[in-house]
PDB file of N, CA and C in Angstrom:
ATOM      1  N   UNK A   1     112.359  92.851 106.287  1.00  0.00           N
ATOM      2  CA  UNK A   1     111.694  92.974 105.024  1.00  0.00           C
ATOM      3  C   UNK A   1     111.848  91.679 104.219  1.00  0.00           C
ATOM      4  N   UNK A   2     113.240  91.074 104.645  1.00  0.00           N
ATOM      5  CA  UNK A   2     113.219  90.122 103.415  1.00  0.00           C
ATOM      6  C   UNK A   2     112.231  88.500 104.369  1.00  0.00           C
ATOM      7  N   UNK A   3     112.285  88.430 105.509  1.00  0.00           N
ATOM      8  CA  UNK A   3     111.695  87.606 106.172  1.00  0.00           C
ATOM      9  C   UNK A   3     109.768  87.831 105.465  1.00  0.00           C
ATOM     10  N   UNK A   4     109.724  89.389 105.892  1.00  0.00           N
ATOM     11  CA  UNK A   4     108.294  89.304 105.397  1.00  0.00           C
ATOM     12  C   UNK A   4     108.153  88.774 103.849  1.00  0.00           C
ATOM     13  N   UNK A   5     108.802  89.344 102.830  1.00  0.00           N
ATOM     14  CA  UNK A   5     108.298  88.922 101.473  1.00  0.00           C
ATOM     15  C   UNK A   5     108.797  87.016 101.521  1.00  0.00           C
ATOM     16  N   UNK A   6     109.518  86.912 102.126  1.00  0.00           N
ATOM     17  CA  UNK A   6     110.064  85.099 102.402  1.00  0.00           C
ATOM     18  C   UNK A   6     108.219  84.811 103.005  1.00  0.00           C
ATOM     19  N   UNK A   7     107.754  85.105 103.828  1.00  0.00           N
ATOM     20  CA  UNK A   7     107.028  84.766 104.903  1.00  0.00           C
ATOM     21  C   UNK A   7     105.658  84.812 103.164  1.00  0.00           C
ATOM     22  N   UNK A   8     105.655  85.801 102.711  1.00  0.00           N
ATOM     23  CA  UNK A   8     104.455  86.208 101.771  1.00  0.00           C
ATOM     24  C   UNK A   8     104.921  84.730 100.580  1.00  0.00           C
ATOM     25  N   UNK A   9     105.576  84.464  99.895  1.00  0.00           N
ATOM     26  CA  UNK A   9     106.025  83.425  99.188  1.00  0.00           C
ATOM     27  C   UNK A   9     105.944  81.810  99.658  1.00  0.00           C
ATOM     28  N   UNK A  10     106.380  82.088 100.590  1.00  0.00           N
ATOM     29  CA  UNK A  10     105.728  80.644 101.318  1.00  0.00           C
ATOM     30  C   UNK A  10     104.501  80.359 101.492  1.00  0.00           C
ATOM     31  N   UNK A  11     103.679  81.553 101.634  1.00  0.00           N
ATOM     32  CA  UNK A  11     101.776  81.137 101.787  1.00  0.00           C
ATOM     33  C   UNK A  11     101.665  81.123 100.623  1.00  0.00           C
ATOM     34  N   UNK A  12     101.326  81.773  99.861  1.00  0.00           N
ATOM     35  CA  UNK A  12     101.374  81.457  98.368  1.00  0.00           C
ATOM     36  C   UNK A  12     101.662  80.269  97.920  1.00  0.00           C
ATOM     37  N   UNK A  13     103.328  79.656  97.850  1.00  0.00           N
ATOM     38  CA  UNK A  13     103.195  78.382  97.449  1.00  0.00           C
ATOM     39  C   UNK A  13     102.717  76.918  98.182  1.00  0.00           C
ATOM     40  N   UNK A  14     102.021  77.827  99.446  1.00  0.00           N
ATOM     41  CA  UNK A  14     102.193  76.554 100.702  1.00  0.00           C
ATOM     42  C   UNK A  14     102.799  75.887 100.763  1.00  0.00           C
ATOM     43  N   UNK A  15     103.860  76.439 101.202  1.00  0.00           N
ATOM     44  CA  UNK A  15     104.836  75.669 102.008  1.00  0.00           C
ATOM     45  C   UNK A  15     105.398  75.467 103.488  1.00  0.00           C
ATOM     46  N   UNK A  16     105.857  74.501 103.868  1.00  0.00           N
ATOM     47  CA  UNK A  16     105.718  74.619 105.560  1.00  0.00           C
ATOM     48  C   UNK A  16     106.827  75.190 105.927  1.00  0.00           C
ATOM     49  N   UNK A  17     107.021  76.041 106.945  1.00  0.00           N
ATOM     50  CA  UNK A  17     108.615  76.236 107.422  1.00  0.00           C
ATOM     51  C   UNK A  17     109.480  75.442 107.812  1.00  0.00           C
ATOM     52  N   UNK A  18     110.355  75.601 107.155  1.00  0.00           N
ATOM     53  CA  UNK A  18     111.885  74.961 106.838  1.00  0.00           C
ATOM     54  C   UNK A  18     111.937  74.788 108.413  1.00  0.00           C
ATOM     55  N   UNK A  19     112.449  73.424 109.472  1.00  0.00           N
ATOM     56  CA  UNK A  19     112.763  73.550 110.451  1.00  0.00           C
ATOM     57  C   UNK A  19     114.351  73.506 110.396  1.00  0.00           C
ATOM     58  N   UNK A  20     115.210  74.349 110.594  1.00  0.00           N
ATOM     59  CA  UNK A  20     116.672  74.476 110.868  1.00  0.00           C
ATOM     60  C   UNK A  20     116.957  75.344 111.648  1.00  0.00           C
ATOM     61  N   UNK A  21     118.443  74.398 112.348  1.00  0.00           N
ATOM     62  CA  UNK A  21     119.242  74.779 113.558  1.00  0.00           C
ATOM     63  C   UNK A  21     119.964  76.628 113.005  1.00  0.00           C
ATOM     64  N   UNK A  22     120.327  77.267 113.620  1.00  0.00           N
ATOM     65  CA  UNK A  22     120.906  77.967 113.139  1.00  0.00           C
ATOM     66  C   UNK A  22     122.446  77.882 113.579  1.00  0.00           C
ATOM     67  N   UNK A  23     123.015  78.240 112.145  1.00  0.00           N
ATOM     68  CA  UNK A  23     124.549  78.122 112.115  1.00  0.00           C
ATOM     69  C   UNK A  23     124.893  78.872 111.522  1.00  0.00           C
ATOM     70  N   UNK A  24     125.891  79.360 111.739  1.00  0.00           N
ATOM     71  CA  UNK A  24     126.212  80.920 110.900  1.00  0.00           C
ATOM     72  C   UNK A  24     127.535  80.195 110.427  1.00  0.00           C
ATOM     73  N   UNK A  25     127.487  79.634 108.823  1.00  0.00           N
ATOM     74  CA  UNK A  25     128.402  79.511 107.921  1.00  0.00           C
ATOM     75  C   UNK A  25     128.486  79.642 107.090  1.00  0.00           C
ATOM     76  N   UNK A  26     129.174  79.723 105.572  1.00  0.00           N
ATOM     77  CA  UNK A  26     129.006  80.007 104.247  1.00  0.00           C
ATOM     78  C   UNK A  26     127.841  78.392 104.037  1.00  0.00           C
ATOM     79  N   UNK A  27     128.842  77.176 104.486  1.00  0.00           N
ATOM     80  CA  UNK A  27     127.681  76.145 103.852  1.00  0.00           C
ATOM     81  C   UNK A  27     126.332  76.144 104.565  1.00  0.00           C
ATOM     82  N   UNK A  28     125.950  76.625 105.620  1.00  0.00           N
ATOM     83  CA  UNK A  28     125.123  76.616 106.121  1.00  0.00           C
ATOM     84  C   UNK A  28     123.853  77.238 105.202  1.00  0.00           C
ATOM     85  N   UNK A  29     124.275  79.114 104.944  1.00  0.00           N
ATOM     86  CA  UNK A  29     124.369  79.505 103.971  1.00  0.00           C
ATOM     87  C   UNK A  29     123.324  79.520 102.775  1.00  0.00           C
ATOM     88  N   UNK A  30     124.725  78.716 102.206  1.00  0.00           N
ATOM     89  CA  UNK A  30     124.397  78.182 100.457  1.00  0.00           C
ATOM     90  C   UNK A  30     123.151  77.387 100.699  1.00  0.00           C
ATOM     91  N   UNK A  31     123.227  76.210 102.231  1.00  0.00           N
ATOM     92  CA  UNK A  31     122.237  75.451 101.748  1.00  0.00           C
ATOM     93  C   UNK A  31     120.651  75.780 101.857  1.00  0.00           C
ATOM     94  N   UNK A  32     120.479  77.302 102.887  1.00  0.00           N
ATOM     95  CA  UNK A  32     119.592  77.324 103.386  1.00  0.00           C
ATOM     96  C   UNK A  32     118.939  78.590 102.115  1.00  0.00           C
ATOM     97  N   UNK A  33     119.870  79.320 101.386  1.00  0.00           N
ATOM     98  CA  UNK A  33     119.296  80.023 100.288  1.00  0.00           C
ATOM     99  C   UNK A  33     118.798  78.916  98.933  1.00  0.00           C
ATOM    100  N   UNK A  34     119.461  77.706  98.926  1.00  0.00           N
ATOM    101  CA  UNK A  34     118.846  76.806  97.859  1.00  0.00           C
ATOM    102  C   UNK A  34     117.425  76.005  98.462  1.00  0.00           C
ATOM    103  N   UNK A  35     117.120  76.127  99.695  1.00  0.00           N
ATOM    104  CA  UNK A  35     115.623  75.651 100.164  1.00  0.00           C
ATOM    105  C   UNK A  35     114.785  77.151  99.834  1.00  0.00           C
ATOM    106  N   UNK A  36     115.527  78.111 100.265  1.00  0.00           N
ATOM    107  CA  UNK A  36     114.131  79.593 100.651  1.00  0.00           C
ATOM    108  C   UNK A  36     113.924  80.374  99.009  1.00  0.00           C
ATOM    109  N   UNK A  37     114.973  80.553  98.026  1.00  0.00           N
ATOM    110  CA  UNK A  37     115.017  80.817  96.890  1.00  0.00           C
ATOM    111  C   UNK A  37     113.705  81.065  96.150  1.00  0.00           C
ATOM    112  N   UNK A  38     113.006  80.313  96.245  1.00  0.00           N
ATOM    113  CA  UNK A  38     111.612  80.299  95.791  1.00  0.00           C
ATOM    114  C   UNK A  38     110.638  81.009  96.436  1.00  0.00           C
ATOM    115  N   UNK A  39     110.698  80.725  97.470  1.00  0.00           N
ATOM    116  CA  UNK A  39     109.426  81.682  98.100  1.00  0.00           C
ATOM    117  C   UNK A  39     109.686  83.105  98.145  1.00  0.00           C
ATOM    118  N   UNK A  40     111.359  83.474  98.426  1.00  0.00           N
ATOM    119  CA  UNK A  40     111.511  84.555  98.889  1.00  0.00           C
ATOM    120  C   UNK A  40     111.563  85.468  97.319  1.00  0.00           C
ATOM    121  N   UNK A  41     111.657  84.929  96.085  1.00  0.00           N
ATOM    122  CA  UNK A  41     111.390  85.386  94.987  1.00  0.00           C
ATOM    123  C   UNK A  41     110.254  85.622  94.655  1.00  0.00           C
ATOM    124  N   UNK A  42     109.380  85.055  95.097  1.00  0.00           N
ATOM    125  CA  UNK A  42     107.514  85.348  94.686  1.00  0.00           C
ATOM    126  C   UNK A  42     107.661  85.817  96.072  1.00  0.00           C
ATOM    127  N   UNK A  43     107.577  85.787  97.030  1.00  0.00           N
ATOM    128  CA  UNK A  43     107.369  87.365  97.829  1.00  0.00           C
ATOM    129  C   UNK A  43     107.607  88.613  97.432  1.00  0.00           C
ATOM    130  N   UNK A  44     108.836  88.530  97.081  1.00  0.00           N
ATOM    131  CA  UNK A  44     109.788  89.742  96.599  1.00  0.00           C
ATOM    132  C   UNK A  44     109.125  90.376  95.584  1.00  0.00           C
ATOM    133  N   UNK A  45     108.630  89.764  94.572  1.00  0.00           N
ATOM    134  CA  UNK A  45     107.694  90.314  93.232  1.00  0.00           C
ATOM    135  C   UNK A  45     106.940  90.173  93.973  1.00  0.00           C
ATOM    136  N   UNK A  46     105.517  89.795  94.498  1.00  0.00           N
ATOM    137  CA  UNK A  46     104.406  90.064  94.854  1.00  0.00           C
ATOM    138  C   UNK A  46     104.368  91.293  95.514  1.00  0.00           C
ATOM    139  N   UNK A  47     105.488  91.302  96.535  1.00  0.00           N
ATOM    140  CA  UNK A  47     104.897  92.616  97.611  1.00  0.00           C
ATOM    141  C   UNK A  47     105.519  94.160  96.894  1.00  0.00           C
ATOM    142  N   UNK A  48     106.416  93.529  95.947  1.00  0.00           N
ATOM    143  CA  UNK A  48     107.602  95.289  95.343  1.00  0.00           C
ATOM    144  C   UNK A  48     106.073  95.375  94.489  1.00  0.00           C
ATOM    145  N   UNK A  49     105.630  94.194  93.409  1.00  0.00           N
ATOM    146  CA  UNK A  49     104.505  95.083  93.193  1.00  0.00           C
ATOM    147  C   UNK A  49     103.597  95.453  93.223  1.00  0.00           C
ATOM    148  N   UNK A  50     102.635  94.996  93.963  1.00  0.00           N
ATOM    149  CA  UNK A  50     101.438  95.657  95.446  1.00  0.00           C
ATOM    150  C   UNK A  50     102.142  96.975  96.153  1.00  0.00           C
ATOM    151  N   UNK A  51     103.195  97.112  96.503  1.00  0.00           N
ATOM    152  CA  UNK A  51     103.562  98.103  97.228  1.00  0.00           C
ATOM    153  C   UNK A  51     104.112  99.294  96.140  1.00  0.00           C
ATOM    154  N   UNK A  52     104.486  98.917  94.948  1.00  0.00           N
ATOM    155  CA  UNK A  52     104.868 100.128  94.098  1.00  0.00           C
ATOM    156  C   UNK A  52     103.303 100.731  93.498  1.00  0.00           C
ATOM    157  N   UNK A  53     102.445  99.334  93.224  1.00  0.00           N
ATOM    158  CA  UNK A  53     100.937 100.561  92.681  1.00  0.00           C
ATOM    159  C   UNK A  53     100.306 101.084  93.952  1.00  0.00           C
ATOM    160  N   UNK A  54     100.465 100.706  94.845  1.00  0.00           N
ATOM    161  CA  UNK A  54     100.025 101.327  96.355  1.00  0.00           C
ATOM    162  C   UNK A  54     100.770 102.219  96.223  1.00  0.00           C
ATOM    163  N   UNK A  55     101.496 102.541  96.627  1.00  0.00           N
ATOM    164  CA  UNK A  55     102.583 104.168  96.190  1.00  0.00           C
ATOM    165  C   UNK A  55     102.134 104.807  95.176  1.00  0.00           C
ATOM    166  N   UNK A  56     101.863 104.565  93.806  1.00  0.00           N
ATOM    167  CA  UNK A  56     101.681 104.846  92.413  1.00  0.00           C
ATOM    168  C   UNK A  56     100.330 105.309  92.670  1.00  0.00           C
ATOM    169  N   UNK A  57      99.330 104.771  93.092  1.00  0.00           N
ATOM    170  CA  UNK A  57      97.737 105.176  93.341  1.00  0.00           C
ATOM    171  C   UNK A  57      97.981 106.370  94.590  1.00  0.00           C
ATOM    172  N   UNK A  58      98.459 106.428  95.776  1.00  0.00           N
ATOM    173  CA  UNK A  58      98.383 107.315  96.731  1.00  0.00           C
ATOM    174  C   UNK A  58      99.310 108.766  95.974  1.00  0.00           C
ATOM    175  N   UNK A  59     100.038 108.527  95.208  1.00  0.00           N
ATOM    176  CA  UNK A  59     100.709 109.759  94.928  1.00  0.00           C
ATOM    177  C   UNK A  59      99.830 110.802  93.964  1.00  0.00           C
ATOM    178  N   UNK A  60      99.082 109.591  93.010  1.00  0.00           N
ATOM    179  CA  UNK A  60      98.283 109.994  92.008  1.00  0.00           C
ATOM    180  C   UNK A  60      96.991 110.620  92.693  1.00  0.00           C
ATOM    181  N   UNK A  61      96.868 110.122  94.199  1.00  0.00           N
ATOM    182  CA  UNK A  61      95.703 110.731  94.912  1.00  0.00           C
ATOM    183  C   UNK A  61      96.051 111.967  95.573  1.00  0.00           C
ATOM    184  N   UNK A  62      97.135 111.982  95.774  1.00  0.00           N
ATOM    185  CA  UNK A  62      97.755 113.774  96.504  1.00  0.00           C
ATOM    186  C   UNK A  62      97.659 114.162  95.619  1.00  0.00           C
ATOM    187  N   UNK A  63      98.428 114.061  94.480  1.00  0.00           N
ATOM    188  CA  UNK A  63      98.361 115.192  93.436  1.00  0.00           C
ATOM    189  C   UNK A  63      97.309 115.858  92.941  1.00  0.00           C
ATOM    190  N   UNK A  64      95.777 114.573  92.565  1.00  0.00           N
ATOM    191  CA  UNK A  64      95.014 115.488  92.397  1.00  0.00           C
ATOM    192  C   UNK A  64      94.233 116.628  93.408  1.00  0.00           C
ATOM    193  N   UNK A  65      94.304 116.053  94.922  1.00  0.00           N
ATOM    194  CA  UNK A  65      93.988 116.882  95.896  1.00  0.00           C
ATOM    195  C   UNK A  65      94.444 118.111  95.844  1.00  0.00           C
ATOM    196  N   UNK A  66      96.224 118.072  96.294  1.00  0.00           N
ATOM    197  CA  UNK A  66      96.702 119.438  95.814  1.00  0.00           C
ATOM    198  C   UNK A  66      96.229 120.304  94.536  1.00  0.00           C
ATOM    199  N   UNK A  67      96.606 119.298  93.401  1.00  0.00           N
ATOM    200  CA  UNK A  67      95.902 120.603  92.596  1.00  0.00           C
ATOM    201  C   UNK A  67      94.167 121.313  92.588  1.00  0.00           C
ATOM    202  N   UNK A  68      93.486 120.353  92.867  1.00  0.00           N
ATOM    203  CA  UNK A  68      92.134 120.664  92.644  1.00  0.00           C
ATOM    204  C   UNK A  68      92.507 121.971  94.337  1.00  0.00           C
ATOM    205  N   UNK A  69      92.977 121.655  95.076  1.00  0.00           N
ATOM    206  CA  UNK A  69      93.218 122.448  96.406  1.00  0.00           C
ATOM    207  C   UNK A  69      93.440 124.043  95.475  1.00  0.00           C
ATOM    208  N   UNK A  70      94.948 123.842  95.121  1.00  0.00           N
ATOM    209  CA  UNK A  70      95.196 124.892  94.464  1.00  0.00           C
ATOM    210  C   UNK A  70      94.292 125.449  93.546  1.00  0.00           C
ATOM    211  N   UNK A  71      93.625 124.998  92.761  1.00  0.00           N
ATOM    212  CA  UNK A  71      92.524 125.747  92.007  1.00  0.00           C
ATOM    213  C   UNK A  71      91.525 126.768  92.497  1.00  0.00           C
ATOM    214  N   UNK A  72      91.385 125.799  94.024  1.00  0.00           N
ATOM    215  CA  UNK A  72      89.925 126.381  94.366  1.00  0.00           C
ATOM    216  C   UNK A  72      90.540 128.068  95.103  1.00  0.00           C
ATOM    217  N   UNK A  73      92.052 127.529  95.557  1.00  0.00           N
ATOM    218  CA  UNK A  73      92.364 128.899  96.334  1.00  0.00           C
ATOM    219  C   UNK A  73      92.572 129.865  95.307  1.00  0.00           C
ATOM    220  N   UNK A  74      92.939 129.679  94.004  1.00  0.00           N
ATOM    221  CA  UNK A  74      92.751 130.220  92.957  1.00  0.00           C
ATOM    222  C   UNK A  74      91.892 131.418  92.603  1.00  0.00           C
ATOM    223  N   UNK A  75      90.838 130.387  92.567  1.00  0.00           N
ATOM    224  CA  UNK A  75      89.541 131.367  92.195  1.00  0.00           C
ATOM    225  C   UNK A  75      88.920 132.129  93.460  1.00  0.00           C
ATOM    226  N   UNK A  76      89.305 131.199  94.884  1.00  0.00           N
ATOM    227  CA  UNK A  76      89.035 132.542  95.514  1.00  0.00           C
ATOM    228  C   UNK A  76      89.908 133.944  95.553  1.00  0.00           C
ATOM    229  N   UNK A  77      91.043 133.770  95.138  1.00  0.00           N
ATOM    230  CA  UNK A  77      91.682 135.373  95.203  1.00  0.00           C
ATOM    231  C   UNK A  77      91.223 135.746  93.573  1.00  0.00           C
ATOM    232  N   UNK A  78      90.688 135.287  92.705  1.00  0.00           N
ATOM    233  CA  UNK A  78      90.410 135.647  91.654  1.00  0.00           C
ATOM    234  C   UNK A  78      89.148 136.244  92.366  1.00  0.00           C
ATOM    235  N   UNK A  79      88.241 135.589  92.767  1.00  0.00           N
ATOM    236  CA  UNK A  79      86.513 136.117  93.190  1.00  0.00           C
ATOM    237  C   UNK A  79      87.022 137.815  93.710  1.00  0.00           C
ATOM    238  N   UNK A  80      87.930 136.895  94.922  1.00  0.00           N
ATOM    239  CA  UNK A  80      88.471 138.464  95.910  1.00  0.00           C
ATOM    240  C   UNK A  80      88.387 139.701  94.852  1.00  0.00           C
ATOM    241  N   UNK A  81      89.573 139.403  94.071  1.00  0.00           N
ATOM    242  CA  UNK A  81      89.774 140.600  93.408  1.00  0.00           C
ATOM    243  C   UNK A  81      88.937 141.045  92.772  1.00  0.00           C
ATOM    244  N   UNK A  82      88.124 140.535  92.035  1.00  0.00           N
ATOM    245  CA  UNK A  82      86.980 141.067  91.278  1.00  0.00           C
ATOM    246  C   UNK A  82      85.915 141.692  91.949  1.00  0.00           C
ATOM    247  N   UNK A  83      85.744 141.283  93.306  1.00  0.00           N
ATOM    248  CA  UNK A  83      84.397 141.850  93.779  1.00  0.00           C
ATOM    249  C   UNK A  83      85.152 142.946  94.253  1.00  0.00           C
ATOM    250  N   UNK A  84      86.212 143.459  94.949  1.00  0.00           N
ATOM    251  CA  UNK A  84      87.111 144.794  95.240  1.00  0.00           C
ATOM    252  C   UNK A  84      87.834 145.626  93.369  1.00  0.00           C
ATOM    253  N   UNK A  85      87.041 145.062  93.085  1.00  0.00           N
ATOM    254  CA  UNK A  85      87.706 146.019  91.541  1.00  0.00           C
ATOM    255  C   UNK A  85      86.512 146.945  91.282  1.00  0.00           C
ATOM    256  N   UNK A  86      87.086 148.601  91.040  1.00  0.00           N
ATOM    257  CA  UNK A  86      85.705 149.385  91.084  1.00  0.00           C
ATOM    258  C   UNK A  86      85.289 148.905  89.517  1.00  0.00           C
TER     259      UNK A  86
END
């Protein structure tokens, strides 16, 4: 996840990929979060919020389904009953 929003921040600011060795150290690290810092921050906001109104719009779209759903089954046991009422 964090590669993708890194990966989304870098097109955005066009930037080229960082070529580095990998080394697994604290300085290694420090130095390679003070090159990616930027992109992976405008990824991070771009995609949390594209992906929270994408969530926010699809939930707002079930809900009205369900309810308009529920309505309609509604009125059919309402119809039901009325046409069986002497």
């Amino acid at each position: 996840m964090m590669y993708f929003c890194y990966t989304i921040g870098k097109w955005m600011l066009g930037q080229p990929a960082p070529s580095a060795e990998l080394e697994i150290s604290t300085q290694w690290l420090v130095e390679q979060l003070a090159v990616v810092w930027q992109p992976l921050l405008l990824g991070c906001l771009v995609a949390g919020t594209t992906l929270g109104l994408l969530g926010f719009a699809l939930v707002r779209l079930y809900w009205r389904w369900k309810v308009a759903r529920d309505w309609r089954k509604r009125k059919r046991r309402l119809d039901k009953y009325l046409a069986n009422k002497p």
